[in-house]
Protein backbone atom coordinates (compact mmCIF):
# COMPACT_ATOMS: atom_id res chain seq x y z
CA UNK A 1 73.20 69.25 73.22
CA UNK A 2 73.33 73.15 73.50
CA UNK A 3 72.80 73.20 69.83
CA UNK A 4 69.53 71.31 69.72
CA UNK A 5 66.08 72.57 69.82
CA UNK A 6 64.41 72.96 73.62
CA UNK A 7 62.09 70.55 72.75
CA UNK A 8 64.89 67.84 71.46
CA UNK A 9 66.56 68.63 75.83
CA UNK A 10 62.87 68.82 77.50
CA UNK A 11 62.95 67.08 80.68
CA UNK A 12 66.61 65.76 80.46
CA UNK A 13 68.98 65.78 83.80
CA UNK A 14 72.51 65.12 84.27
CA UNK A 15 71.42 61.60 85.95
CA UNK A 16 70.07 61.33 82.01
CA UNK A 17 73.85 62.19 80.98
CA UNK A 18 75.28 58.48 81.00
CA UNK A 19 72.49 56.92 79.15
CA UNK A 20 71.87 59.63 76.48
CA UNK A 21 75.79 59.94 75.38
CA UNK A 22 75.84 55.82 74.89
CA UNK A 23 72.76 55.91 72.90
CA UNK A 24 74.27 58.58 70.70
CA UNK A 25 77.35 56.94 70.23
CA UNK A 26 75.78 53.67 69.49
CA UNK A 27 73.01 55.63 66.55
CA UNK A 28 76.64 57.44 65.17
CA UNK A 29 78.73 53.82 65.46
CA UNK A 30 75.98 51.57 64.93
CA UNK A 31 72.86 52.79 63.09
CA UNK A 32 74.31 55.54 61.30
CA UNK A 33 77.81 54.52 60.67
CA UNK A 34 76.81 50.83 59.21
CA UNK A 35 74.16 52.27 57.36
CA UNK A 36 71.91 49.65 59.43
CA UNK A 37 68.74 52.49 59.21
CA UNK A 38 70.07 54.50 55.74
CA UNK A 39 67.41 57.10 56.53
CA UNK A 40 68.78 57.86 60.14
CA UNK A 41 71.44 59.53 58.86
CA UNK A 42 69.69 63.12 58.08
CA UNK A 43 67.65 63.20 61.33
CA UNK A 44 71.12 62.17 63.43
CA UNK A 45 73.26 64.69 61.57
CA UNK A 46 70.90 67.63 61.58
CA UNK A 47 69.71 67.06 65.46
CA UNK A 48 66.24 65.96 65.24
CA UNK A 49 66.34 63.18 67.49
CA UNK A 50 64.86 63.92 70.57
CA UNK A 51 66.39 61.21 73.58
CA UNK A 52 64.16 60.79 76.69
CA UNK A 53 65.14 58.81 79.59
CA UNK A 54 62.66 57.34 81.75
CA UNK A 55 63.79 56.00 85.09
CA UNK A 56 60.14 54.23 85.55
CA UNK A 57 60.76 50.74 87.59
CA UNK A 58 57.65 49.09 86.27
CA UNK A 59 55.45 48.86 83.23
CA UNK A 60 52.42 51.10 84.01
CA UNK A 61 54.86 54.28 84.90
CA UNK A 62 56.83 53.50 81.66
CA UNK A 63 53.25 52.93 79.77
CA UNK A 64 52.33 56.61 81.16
CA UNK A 65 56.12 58.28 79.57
CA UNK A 66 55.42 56.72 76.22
CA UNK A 67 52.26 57.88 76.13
CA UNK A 68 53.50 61.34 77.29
CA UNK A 69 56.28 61.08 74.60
CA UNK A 70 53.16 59.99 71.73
CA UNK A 71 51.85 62.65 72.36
CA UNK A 72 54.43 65.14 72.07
CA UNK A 73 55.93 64.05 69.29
CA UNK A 74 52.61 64.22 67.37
CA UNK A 75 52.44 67.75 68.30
CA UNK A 76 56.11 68.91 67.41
CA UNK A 77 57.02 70.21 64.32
CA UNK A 78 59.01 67.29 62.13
CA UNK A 79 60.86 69.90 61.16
CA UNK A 80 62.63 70.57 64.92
CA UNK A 81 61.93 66.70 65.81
CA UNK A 82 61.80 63.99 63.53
CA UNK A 83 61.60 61.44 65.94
CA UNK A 84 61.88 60.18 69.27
CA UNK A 85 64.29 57.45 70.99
CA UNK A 86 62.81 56.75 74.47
CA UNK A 87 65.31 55.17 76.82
CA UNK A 88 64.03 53.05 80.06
CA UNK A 89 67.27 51.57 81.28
CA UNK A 90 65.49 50.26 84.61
CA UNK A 91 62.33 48.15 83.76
CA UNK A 92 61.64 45.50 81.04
CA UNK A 93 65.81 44.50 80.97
CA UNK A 94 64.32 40.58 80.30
CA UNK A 95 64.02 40.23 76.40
CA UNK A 96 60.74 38.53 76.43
CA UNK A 97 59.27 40.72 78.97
CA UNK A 98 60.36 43.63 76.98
CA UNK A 99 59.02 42.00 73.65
CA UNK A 100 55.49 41.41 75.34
CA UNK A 101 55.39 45.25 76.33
CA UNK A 102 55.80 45.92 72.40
CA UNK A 103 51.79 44.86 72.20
CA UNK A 104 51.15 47.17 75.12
CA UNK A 105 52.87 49.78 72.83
CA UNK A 106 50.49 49.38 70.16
CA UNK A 107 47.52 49.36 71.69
CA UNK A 108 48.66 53.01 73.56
CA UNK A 109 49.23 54.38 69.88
CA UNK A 110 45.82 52.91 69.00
CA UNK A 111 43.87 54.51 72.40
CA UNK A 112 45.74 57.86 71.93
CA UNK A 113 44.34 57.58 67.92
CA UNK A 114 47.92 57.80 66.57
CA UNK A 115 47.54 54.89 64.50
CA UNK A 116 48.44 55.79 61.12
CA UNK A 117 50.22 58.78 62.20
CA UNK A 118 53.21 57.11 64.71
CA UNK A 119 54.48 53.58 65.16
CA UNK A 120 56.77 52.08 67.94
CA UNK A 121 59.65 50.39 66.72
CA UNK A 122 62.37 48.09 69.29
CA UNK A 123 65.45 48.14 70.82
CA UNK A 124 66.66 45.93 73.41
CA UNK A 125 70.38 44.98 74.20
CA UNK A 126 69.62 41.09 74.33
CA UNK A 127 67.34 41.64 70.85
CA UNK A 128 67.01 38.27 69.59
CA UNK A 129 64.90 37.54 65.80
CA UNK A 130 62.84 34.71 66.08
CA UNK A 131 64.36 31.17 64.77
CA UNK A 132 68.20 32.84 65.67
CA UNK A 133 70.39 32.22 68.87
CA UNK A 134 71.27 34.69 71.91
CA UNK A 135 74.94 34.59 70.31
CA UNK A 136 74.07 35.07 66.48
CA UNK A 137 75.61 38.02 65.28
CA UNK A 138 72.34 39.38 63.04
CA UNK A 139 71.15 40.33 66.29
CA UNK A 140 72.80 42.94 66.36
CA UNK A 141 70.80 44.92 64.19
CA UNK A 142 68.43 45.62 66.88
CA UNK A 143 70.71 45.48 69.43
CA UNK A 144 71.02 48.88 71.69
CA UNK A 145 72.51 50.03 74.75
CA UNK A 146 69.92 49.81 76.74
CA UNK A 147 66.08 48.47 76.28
CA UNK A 148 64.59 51.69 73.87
CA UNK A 149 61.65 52.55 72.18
CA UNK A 150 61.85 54.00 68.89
CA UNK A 151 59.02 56.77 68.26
CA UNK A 152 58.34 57.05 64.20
CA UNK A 153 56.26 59.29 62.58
CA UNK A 154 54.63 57.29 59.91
CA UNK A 155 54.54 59.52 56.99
CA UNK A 156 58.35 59.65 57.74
CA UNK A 157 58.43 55.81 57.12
CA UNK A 158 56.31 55.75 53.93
CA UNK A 159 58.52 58.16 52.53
CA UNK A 160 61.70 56.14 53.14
CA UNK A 161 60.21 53.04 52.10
CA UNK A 162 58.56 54.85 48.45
CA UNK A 163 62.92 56.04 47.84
CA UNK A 164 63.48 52.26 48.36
CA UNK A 165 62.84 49.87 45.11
CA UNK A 166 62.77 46.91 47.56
CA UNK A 167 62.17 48.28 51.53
CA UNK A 168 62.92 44.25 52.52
CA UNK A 169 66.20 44.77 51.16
CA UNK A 170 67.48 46.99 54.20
CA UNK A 171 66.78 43.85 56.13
CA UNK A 172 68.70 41.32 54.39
CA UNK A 173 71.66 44.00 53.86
CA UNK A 174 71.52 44.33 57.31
CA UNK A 175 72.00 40.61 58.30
CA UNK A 176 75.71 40.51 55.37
CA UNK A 177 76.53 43.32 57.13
CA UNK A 178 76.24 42.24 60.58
CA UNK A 179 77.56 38.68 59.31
CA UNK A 180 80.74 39.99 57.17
CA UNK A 181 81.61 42.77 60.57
CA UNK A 182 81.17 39.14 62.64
CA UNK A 183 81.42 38.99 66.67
CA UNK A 184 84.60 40.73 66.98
CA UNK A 185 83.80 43.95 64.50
CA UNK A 186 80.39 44.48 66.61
CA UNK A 187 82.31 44.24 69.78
CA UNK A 188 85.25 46.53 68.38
CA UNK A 189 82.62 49.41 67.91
CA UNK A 190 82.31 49.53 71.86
CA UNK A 191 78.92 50.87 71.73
CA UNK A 192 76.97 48.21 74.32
CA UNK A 193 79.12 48.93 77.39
CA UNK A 194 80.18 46.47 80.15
CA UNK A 195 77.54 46.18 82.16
CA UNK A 196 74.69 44.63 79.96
CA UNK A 197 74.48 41.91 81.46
CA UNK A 198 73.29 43.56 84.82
CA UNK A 199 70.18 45.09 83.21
CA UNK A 200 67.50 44.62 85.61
CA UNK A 201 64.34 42.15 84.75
């Protein structure tokens, strides 16, 4: 990380250290190396990914670090940071918890008036689509180490999606991909850990 801008460390700790390194390795594995996000690849490569931890144990602290990390990220330059993945290993480990936070999300980039300038996008290690089960592989796609949420700038995302004759497409790619790797290929990447299944609720 000595490479990266001080904005991209600000604020991380060696208790950060464990939870940073598997969220790397899961964006280079995972996001980056199945092509699951194909325009994650130039941020990842050329370090503009900032990764904040937050060690908040309930939803109002965590509320006050995204907001925080809103903020900032509007202010960097996109240049030096193109976007932010913030990690909260210790709260909102329950799926449907998590997935009811999402709305609290929005309404924080509304109130800060960052609408139309950053979205919140989610990653949770028991993701689970809507008409799927807790075992389908598709999953996957929005499956992370540990509950995240992904800071975007949207100009960043219209951009993307404009390159893109069919933006929907990344989705369905996605699910052959995740289908064709199957339950053993996902597992083989190693980029969830062992201890998932202790995430607090």
């Amino acid at each position: 990380m000595s490479d990266a801008s001080p904005f991209i460390t600000a604020g991380l700790t060696a208790q950060d250290t464990p939870y940073v390194e598997a969220t790397k390795r899961w964006v280079e594995r995972a996001v980056v190396g199945l092509n699951l996000c194909p325009f994650a690849r130039a941020p990842f490569i050329q370090g503009r990914i900032r990764y904040a931890v937050s060690h908040a144990r309930d939803t109002d602290t965590l509320l006050d670090h995204l907001c925080g990390e809103l903020q900032s990220l509007a202010a960097a330059d996109a240049a030096e940071c193109e976007t932010t993945l913030l990690i909260h290993p210790h709260v909102l480990g329950d799926f449907l918890d998590y997935n009811d936070f999402l709305d609290v999300a929005d309404a924080a980039v509304e109130t800060l008036k960052l609408d139309g300038v950053l979205q919140v996008a989610s990653f949770h290690p028991h993701y689970q689509f809507a008409d799927t089960l807790p075992e389908d592989v598709e999953n996957a796609t929005n499956r992370s180490p540990w509950p995240t949420l992904h800071l975007l700038r949207e100009d960043s995302v219209a951009r993307a999606a404009d390159a893109m004759t069919d933006p929907e497409e990344i989705y369905r790619r996605n699910i052959d991909t995740l289908r064709r790797l199957g339950t053993a290929g996902w597992q083989a990447l190693e980029v969830m850990g062992d201890d998932q299944d202790t995430l607090p609720a």
